[in-house]
Protein backbone atom coordinates (compact mmCIF):
# COMPACT_ATOMS: atom_id res chain seq x y z
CA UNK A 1 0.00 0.00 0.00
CA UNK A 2 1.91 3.59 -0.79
CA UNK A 3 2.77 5.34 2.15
CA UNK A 4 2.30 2.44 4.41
CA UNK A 5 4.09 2.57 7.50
CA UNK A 6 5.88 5.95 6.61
CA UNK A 7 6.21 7.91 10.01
CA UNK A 8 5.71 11.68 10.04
CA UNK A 9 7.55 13.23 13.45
CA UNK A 10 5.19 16.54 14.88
CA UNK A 11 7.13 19.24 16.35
CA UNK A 12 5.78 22.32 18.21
CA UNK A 13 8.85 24.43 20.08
CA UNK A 14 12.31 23.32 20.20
CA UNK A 15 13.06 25.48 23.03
CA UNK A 16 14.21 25.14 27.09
CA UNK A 17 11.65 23.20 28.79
CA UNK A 18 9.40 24.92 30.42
CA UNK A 19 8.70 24.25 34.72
CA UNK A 20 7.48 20.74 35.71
CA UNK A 21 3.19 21.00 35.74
CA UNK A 22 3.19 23.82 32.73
CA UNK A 23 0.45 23.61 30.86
CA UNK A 24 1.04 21.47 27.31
CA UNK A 25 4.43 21.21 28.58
CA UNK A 26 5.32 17.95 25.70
CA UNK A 27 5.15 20.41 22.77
CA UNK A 28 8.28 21.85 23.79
CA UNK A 29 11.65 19.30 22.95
CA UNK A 30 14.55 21.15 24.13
CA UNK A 31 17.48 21.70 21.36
CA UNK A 32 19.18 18.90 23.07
CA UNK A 33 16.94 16.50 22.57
CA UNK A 34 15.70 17.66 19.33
CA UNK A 35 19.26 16.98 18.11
CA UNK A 36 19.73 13.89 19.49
CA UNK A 37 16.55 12.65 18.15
CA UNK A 38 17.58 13.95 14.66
CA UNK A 39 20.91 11.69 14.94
CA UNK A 40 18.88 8.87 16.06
CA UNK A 41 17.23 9.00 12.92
CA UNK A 42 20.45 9.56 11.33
CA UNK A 43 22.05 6.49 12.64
CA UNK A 44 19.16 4.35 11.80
CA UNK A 45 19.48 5.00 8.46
CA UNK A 46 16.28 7.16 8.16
CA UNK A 47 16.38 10.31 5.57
CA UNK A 48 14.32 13.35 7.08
CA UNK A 49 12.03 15.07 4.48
CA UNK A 50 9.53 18.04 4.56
CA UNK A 51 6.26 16.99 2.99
CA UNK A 52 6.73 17.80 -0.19
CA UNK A 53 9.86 15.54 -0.28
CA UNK A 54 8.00 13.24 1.38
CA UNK A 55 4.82 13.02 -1.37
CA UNK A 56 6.73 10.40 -4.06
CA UNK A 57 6.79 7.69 -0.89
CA UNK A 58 3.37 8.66 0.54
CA UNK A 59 2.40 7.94 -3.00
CA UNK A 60 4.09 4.31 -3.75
CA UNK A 61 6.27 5.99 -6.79
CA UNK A 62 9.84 5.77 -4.76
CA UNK A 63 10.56 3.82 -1.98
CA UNK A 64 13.24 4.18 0.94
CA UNK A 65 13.66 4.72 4.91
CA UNK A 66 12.24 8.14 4.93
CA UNK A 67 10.28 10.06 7.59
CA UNK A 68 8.20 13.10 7.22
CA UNK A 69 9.48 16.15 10.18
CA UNK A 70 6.96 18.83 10.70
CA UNK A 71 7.00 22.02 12.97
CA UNK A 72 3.88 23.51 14.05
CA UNK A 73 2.60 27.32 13.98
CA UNK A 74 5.91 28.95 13.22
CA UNK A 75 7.74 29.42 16.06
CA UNK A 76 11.08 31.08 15.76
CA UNK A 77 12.96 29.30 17.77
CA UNK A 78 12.47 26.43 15.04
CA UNK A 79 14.57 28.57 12.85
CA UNK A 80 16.68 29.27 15.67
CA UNK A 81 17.17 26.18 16.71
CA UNK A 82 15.97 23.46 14.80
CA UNK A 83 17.07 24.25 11.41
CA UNK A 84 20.96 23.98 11.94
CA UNK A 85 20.17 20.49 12.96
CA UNK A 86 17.98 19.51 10.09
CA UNK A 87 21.36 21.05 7.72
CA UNK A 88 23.81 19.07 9.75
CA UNK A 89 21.81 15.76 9.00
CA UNK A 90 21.08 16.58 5.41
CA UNK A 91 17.06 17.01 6.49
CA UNK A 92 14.07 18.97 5.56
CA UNK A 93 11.04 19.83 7.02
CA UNK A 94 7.34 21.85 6.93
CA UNK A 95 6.84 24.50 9.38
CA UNK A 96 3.26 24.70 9.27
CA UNK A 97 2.15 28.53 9.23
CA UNK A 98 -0.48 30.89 11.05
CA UNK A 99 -0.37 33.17 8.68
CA UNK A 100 -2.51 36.35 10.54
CA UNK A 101 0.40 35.92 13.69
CA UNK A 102 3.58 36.76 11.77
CA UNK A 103 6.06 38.46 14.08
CA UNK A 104 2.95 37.83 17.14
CA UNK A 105 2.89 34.36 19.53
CA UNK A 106 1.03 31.75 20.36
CA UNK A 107 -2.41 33.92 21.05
CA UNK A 108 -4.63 30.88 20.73
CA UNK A 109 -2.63 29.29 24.06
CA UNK A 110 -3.47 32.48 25.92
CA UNK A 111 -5.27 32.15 28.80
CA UNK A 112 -4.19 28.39 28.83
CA UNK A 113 -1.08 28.89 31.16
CA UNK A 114 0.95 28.33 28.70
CA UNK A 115 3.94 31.21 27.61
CA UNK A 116 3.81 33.80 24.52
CA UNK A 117 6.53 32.90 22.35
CA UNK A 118 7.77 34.74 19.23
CA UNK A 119 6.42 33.11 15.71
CA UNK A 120 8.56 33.84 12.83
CA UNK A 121 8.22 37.23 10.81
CA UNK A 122 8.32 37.06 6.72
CA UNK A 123 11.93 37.78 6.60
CA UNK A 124 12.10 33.95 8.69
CA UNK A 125 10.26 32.17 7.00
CA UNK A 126 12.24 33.29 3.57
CA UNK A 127 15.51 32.05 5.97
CA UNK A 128 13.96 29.08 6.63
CA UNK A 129 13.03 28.15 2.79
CA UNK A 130 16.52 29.98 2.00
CA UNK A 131 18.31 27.05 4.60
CA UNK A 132 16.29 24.25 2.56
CA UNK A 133 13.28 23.51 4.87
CA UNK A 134 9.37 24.30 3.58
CA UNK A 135 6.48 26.90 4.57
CA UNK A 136 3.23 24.85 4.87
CA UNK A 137 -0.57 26.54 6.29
CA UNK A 138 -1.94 26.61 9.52
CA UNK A 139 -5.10 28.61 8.80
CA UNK A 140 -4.70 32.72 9.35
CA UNK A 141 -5.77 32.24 13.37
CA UNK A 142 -4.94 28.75 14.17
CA UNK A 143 -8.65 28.92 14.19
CA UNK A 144 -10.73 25.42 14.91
CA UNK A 145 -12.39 24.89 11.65
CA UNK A 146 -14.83 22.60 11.98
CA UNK A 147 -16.80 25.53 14.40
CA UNK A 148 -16.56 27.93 11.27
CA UNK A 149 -19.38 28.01 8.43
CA UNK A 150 -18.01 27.44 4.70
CA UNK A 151 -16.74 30.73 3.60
CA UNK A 152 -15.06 31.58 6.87
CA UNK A 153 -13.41 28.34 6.55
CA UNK A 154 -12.23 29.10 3.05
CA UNK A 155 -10.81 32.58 3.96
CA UNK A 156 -8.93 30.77 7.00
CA UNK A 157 -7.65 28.13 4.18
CA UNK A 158 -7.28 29.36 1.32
CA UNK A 159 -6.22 33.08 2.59
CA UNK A 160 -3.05 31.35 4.73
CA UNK A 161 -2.10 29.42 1.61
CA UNK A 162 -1.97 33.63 -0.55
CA UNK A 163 -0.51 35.24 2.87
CA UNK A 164 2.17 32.95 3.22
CA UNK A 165 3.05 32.83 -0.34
CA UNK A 166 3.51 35.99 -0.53
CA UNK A 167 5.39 36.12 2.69
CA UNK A 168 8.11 33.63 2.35
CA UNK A 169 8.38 34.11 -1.73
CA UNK A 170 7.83 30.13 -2.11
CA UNK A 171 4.78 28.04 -3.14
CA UNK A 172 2.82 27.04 -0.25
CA UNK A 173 0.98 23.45 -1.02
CA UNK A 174 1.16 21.45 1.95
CA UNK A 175 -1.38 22.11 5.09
CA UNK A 176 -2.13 21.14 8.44
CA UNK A 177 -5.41 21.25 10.58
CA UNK A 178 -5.25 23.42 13.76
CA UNK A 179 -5.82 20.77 16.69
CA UNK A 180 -6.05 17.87 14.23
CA UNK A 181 -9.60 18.68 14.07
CA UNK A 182 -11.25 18.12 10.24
CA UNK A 183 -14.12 16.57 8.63
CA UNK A 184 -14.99 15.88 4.84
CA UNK A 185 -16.44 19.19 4.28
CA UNK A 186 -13.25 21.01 5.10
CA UNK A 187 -11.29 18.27 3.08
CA UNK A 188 -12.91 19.60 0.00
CA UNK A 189 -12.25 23.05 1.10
CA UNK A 190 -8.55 21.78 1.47
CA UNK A 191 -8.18 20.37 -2.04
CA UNK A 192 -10.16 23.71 -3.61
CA UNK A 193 -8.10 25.53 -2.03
CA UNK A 194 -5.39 23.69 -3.95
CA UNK A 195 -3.11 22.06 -1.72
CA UNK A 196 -1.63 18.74 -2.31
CA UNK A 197 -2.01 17.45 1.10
CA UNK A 198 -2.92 18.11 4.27
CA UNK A 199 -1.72 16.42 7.85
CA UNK A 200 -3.68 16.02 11.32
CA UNK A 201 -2.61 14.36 14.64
């Protein structure tokens, strides 16, 4: 079956671990780890690719010991500190985008006890494509879609895919739901919108 058994790794911060009882405290992997896991997959032969990359084995049409690596929302201490790593090994990635929070944080985690932290401004992300890694959608607000009628859900879809483009200079075609949370409505809305694939949790 293509793309059978292909692992895609989720990343959120790559950062200092925040105090013992934080709130969501497992989305952040300290740079230590991060690049320790990254040798791991080094030394076990796996290739790390951004989704793009990644779309020939999802698809049966190559085959090899490849793994997808994904950041979410666009934090800048992925480009800080996760994107050296990714070079050293020879890796790409997707940072997955919310496109309305450039140069902002992590507003949707507000009021959650969890810390603001910087996301990455346009000049970033054009870094980040610059050092080899991809820009991928994460709505304009990080917004849950499946509580949003059709056309607000198209404007959070379709408008982060035009934002980020314009952005980061690169073609935006891979996209991730906020919260994992999707249905077959918002599928279509996914594919009109014309990306080539789209990830949950």
């Amino acid at each position: 079956m293509a793309g059978e058994h292909i692992p895609i790794l989720m990343y959120h911060q790559i950062d200092a671990r925040p105090a013992r009882g934080t709130p969501m405290r497992g989305l952040v992997v300290s740079p230590s780890s991060f690049a320790r896991q990254m040798a791991l997959l080094r030394a076990m032969g796996y290739q790390g690719l951004s989704m793009s990359a990644l779309m020939p084995y999802l698809r049966g049409e190559k085959r090899g010991k490849v793994c997808g690596i994904t950041f979410d929302d666009g934090y800048l201490n992925n480009l800080e500190h996760a994107m050296p790593v990714l070079q050293r090994h020879g890796f790409s990635s997707t940072c997955y985008v919310v496109s309305g929070q450039l140069g902002g944080s992590n507003v949707w985690d507000h009021g959650k006890g969890i810390l603001p932290k910087s996301l990455m401004q346009a000049h970033h992300l054009r870094a980040w494509v610059d050092g080899g890694q991809e820009v991928g959608a994460h709505t304009r607000s990080h917004a849950d879609l499946t509580a949003l009628d059709t056309a607000q859900a198209l404007d959070e879809i379709q408008g982060c895919k035009h934002d980020l483009e314009d952005a980061s200079a690169s073609l935006v075609s891979q996209f991730c739901y906020p919260y994992g949370f999707y249905n077959a409505a918002l599928v279509g809305l996914v594919r009109q919108a014309g990306y080539a694939a789209a990830t949950t949790t």
